[in-house]
Protein backbone atom coordinates (compact mmCIF):
# COMPACT_ATOMS: atom_id res chain seq x y z
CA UNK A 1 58.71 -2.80 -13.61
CA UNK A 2 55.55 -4.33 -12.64
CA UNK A 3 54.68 -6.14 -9.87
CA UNK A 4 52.31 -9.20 -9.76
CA UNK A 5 49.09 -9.07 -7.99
CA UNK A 6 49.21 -4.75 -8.20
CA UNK A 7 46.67 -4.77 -10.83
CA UNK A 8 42.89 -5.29 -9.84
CA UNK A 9 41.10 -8.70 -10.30
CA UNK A 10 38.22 -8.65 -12.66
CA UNK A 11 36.39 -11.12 -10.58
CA UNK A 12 36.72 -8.11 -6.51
CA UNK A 13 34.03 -5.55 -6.17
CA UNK A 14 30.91 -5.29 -8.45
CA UNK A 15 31.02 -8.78 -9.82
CA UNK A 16 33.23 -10.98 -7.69
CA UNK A 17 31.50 -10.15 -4.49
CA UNK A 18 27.84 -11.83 -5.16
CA UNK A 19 29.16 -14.07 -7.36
CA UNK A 20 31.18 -15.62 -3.88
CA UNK A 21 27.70 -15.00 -2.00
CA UNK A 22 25.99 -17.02 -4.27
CA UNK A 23 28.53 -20.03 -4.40
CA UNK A 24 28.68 -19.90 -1.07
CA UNK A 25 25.19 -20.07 -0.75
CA UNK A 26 24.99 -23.25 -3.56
CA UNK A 27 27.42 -24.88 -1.29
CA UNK A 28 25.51 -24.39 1.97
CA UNK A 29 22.37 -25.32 0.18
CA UNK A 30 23.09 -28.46 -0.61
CA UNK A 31 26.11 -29.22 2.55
CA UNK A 32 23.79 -28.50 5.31
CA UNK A 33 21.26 -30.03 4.67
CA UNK A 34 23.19 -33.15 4.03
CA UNK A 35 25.02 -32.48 7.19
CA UNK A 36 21.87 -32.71 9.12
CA UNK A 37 20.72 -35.95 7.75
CA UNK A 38 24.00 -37.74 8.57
CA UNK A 39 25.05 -36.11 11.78
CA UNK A 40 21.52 -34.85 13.29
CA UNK A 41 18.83 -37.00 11.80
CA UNK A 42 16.74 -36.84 14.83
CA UNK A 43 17.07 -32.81 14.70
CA UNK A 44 13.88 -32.15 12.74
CA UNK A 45 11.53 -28.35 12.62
CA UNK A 46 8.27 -28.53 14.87
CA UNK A 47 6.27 -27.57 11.80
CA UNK A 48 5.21 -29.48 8.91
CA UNK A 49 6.19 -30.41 5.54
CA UNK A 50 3.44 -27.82 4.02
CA UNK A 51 4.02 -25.06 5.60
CA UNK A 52 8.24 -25.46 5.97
CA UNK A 53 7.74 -25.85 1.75
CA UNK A 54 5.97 -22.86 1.92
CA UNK A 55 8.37 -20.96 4.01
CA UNK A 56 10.94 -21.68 2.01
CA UNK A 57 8.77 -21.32 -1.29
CA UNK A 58 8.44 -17.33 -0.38
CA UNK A 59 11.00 -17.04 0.40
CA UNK A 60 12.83 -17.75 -2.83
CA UNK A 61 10.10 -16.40 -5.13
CA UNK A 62 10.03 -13.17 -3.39
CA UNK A 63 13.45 -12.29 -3.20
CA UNK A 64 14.05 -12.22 -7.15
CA UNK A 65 11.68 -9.80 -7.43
CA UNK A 66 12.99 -7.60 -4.23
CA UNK A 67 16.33 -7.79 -5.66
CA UNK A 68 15.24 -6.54 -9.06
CA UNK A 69 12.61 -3.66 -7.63
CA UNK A 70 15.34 -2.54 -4.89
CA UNK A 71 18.31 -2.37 -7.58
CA UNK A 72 16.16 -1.22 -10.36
CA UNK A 73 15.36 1.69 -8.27
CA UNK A 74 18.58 2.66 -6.74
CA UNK A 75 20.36 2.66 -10.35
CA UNK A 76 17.38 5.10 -11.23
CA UNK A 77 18.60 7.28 -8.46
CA UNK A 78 21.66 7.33 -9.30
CA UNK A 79 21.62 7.93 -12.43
CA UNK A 80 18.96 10.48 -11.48
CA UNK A 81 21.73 11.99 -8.91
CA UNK A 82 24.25 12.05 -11.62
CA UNK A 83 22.54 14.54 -13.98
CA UNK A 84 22.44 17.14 -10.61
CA UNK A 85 25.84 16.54 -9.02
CA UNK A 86 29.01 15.10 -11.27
CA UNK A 87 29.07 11.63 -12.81
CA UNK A 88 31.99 10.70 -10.37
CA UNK A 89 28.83 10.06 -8.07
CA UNK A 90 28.06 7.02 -10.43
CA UNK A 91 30.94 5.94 -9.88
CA UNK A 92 31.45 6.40 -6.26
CA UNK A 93 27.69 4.32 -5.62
CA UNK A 94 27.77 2.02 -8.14
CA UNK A 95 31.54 0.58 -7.16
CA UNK A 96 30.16 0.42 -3.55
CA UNK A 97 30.56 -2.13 -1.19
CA UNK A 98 27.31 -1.99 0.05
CA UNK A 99 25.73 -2.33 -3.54
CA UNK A 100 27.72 -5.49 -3.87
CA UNK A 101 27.09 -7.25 -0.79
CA UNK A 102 23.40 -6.21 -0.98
CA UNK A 103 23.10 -7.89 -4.21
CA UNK A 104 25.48 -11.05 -2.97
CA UNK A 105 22.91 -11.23 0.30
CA UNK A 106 20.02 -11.13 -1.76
CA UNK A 107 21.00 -13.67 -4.33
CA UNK A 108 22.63 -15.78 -1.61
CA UNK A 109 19.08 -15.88 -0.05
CA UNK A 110 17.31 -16.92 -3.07
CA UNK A 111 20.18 -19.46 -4.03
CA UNK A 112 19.86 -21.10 -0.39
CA UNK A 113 16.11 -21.13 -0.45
CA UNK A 114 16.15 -22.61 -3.25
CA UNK A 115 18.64 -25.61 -2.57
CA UNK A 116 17.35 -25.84 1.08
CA UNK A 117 13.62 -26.77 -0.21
CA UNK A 118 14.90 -29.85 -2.19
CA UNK A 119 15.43 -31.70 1.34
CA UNK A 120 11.92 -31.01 2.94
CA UNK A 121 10.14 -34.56 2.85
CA UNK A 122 13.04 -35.45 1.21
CA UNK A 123 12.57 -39.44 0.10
CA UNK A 124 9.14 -39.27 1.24
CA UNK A 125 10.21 -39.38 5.29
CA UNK A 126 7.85 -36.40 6.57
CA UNK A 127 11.20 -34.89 8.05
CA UNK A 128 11.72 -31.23 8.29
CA UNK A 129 15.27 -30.10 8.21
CA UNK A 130 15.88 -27.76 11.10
CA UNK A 131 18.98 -26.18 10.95
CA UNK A 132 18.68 -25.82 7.06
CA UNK A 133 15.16 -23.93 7.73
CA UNK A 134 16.38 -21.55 10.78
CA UNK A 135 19.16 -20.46 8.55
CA UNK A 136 17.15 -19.44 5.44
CA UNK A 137 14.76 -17.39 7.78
CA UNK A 138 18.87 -15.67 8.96
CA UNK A 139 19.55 -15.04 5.86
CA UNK A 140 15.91 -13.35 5.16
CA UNK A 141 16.41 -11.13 8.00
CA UNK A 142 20.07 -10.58 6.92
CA UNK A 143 18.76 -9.31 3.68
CA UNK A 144 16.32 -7.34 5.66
CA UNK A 145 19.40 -5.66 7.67
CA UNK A 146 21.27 -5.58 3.98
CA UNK A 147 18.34 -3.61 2.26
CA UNK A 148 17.56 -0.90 5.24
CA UNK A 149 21.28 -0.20 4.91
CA UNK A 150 21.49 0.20 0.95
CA UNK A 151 18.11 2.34 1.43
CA UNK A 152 20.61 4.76 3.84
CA UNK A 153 23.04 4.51 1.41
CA UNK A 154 20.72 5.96 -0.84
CA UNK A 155 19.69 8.31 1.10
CA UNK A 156 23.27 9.94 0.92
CA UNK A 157 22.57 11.21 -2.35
CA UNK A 158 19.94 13.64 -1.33
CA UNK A 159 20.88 17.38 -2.04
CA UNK A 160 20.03 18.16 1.80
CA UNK A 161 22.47 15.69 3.05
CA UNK A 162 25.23 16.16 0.03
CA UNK A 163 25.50 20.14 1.11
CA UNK A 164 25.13 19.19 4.95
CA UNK A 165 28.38 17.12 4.49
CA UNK A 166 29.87 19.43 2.27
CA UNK A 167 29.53 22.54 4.54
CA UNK A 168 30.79 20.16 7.77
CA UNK A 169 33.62 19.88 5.91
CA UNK A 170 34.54 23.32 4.79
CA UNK A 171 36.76 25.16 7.64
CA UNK A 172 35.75 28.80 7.34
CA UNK A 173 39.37 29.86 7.81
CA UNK A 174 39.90 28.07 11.23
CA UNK A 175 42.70 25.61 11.45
């Protein structure tokens, strides 16, 4: 007999998880900054239209490119892992959590940047969104946090660390 919801969605783990960072950040993108101009329109940044567009501008168009160096080169090590220790390795990484929300982080960063520099100057007024600005520079430094953690990740699959573990675990006999 089977029973409904015991089988595993197509849309949880390697695929659903950025795809819900990246809606998310679509729907932030264009919410908050709408939230700002009805509830907080005197709530503007202290800088500039030029530089808060270019802010916003590297931020976006350097975070496709991280996101494609960073995973390019951690499937390369794992593959590269897989040919010295057993292809259940691929496996183990590639299904990870931490690969997932990386890439959801990353993309939702991009995504947000992306949506949040359609309201600078928006009509012409000169105004700055503040919130909308402060919270793409969080999710930069989120993705900062996100990538130093994948990089330790990675750093699992070295052969000094894989037999460190592997010997911590063996009990020579004791109980």
């Amino acid at each position: 007999m089977k029973t409904i919801g015991a089988q595993a969605s197509p849309f949880r783990g390697t695929i659903g998880t950025p795809l819900l960072y990246a809606a998310g950040a679509v729907a932030l993108g264009m919410g908050l900054p709408r939230f700002e101009a009805a509830f907080l329109p005197d709530l503007t940044a202290p800088i500039g239209v030029g530089p808060a567009i270019a802010v916003l501008s590297a931020v976006a168009s350097g975070m496709l490119p991280l996101t494609g160096l960073v995973f390019s080169l951690a499937f390369v090590m794992v593959q590269f892992s897989a040919t010295a220790y057993s292809p259940r390795l691929v496996t183990w990484f590639a299904g990870s959590a931490m690969m997932s929300h990386s890439l959801g982080v990353f993309t939702a960063t991009f995504l947000y940047a992306l949506a949040a520099l359609a309201w600078v100057d928006r009509g012409g007024t000169g105004k700055v969104p503040f919130v909308s600005v402060w919270f793409a520079i969080g999710l930069l430094l989120a993705s900062v946090v996100a990538f130093v953690l994948l990089v330790e990740r990675l750093t699992t699959l070295q052969i000094a660390r894989v037999l460190a573990d592997f010997w911590s675990s063996v009990s020579f006999g004791n109980p």
